[in-house]
Structure formats: C-alpha cells, structure tokens
C-alpha atoms as a PDB file:
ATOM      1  CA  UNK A   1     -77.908  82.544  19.076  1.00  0.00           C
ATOM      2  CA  UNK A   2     -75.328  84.617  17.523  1.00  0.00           C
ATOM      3  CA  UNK A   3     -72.043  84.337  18.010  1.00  0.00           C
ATOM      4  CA  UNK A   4     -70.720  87.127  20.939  1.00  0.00           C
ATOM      5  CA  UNK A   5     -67.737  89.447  20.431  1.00  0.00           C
ATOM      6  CA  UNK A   6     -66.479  89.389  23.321  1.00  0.00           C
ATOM      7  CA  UNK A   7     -66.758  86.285  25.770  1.00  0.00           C
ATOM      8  CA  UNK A   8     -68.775  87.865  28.388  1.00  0.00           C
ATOM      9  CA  UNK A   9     -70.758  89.285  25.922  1.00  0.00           C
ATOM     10  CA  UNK A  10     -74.653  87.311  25.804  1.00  0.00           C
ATOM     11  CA  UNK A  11     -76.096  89.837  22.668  1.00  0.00           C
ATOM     12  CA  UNK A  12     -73.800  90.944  19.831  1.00  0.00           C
ATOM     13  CA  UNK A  13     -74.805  90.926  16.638  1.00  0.00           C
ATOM     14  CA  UNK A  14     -73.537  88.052  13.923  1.00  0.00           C
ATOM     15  CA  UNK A  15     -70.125  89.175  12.455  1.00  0.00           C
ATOM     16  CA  UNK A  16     -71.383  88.793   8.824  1.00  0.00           C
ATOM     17  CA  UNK A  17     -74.398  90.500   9.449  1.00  0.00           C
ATOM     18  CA  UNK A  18     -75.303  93.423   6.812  1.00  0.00           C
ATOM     19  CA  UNK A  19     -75.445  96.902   8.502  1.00  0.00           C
ATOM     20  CA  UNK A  20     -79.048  96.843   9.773  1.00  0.00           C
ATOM     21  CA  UNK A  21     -77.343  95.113  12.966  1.00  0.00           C
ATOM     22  CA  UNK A  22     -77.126  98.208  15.017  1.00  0.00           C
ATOM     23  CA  UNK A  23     -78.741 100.918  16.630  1.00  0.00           C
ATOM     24  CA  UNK A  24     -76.456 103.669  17.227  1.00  0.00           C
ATOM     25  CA  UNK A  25     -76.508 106.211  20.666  1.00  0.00           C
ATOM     26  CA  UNK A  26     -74.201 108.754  21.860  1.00  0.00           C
ATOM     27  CA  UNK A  27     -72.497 107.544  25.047  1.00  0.00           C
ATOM     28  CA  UNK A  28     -70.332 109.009  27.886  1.00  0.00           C
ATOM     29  CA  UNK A  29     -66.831 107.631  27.511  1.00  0.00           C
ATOM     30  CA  UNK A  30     -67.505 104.890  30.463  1.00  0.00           C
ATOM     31  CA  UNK A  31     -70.446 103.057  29.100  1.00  0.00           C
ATOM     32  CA  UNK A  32     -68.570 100.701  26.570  1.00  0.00           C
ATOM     33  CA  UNK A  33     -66.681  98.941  29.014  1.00  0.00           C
ATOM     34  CA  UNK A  34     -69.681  99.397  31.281  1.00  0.00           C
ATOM     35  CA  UNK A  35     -71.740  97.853  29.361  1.00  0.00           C
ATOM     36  CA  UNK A  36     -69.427  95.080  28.111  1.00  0.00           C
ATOM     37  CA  UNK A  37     -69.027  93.953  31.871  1.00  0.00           C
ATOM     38  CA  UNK A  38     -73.183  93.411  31.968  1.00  0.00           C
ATOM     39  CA  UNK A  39     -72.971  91.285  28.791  1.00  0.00           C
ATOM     40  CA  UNK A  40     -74.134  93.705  26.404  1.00  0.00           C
ATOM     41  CA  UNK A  41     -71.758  93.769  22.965  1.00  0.00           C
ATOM     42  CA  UNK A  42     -70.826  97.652  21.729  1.00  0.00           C
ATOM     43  CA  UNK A  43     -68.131  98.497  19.629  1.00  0.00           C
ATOM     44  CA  UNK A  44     -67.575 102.198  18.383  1.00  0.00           C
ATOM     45  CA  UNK A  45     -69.971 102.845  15.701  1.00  0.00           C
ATOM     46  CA  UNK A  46     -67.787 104.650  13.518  1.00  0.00           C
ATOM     47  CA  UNK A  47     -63.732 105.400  13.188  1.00  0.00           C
ATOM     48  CA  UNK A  48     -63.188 108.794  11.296  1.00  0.00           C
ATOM     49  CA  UNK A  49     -62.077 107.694   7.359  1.00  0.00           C
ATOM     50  CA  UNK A  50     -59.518 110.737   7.726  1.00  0.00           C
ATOM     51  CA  UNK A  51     -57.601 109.021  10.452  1.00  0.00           C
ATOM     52  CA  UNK A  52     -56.574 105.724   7.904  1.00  0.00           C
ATOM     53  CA  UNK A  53     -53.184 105.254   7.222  1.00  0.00           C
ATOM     54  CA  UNK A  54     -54.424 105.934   3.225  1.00  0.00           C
ATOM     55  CA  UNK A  55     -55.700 108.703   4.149  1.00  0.00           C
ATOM     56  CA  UNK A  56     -52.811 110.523   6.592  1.00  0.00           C
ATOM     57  CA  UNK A  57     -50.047 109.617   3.489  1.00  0.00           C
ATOM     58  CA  UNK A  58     -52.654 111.669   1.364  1.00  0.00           C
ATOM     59  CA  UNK A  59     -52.167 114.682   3.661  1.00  0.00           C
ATOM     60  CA  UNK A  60     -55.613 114.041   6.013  1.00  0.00           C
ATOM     61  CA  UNK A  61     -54.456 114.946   9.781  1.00  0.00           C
ATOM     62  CA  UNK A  62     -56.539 113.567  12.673  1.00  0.00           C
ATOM     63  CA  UNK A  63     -57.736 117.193  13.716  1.00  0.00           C
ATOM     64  CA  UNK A  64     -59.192 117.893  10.149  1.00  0.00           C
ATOM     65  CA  UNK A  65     -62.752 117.459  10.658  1.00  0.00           C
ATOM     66  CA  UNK A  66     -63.360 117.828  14.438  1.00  0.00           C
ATOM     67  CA  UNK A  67     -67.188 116.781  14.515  1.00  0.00           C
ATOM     68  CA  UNK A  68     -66.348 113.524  12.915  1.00  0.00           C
ATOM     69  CA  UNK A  69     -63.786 113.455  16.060  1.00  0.00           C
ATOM     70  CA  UNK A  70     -66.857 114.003  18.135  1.00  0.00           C
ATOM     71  CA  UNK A  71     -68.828 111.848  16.938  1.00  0.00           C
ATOM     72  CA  UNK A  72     -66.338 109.011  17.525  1.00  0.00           C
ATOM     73  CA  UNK A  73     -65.905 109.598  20.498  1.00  0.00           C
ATOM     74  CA  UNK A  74     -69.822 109.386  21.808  1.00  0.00           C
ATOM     75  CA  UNK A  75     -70.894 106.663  19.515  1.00  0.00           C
ATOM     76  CA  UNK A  76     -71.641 103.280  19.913  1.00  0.00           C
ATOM     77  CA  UNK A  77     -73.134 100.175  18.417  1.00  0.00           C
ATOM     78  CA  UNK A  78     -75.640  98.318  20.030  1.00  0.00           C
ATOM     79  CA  UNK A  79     -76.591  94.561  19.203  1.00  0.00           C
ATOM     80  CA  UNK A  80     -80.001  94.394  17.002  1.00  0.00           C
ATOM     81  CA  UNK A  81     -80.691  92.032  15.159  1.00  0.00           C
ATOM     82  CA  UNK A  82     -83.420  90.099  12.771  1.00  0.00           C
ATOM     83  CA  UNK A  83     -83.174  86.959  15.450  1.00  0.00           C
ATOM     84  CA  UNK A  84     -82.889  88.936  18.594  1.00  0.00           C
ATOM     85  CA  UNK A  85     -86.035  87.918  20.836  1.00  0.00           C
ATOM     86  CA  UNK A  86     -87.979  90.364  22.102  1.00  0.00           C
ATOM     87  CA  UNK A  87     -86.387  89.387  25.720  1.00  0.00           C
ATOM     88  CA  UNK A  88     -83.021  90.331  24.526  1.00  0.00           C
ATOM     89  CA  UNK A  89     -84.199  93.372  23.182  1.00  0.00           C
ATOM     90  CA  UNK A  90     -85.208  94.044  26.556  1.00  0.00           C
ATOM     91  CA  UNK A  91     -82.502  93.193  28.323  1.00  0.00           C
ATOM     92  CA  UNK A  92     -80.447  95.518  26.249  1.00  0.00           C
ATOM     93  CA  UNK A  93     -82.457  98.466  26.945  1.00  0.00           C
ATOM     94  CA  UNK A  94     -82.735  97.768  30.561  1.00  0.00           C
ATOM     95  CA  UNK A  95     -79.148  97.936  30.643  1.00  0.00           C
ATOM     96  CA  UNK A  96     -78.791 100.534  29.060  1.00  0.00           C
ATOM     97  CA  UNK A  97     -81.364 102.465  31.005  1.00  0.00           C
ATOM     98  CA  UNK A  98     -78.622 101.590  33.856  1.00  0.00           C
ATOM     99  CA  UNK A  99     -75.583 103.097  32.391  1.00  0.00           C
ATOM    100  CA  UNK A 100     -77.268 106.643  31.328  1.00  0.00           C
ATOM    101  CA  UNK A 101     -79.270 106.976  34.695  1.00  0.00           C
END
C-alpha cells in the first residue's frame, strides 16, 4: 500500500508517482481538512506559478490573474492510483459523497 501523507491518512497516492495520481474536484474551503480527518489524502491541486518568489522579484503580484486565484482556492487532489483497489476507490468516493452532501 502506498505510503500516506499524512498519518491518519489510509489512501494517498505514492510520492514519486507521475501525475496520473489524481483526480481533481472543486471543493468548499472545509472539505480538505474534512476529509483528511476520515483518512482520505488531498492536497491543493495547484498553487498559482505567479505567486513564486521567482516570479514576485520579476514583477508578478498575487492579484494578477484572479481565476488562477480561484481556482486555488476550490481545488483539490484526490488519491488515484494504478494500485488502488477497487475498495479504496470506493471508499474515497463514499467519502466524498459525505463532505459535498
């Protein structure tokens, strides 16, 4: 089984893994740590390249591009991955199903 990201964590995809390790939703702000408490591994999909210290000395401010802003804010990454068992994969969406209901 993979290794988890966070100790409470049962499904997270393997550290090295190549980028076909997630599926990627928009969440409500909650659902991370939500999620996180019912084992589930997420981590914010994506962190706006504007806001990178290389970036900001070339002149990039963090209200540049406000739907990248967006979309870090809403997105996460779930766990998926080539050895994830169908029960895991269930267990995930189940979950899930919990935090957006």
């Amino acid at each position: 089984m993979p290794r988890p990201i966070a100790p409470r964590c049962r499904f997270a995809a393997p550290p090295s893994s190549p980028s076909n390790h997630t599926g990627t939703i928009p969440v409500i702000a909650h659902a991370i740590d939500w999620l996180r408490e019912h084992g589930i591994g997420v981590n914010l999909h994506y962190i706006p390249v504007h806001t990178q210290p290389y970036y900001q000395q070339l002149g990039f401010r963090p209200g540049d591009f406000p739907e990248a802003k967006r979309y870090y804010a809403e997105a996460i990454s779930l766990p998926l991955y080539p050895t994830m068992t169908p029960a895991q994969q269930d267990e995930v969406v189940e979950v899930l199903k919990r935090v957006v209901n």
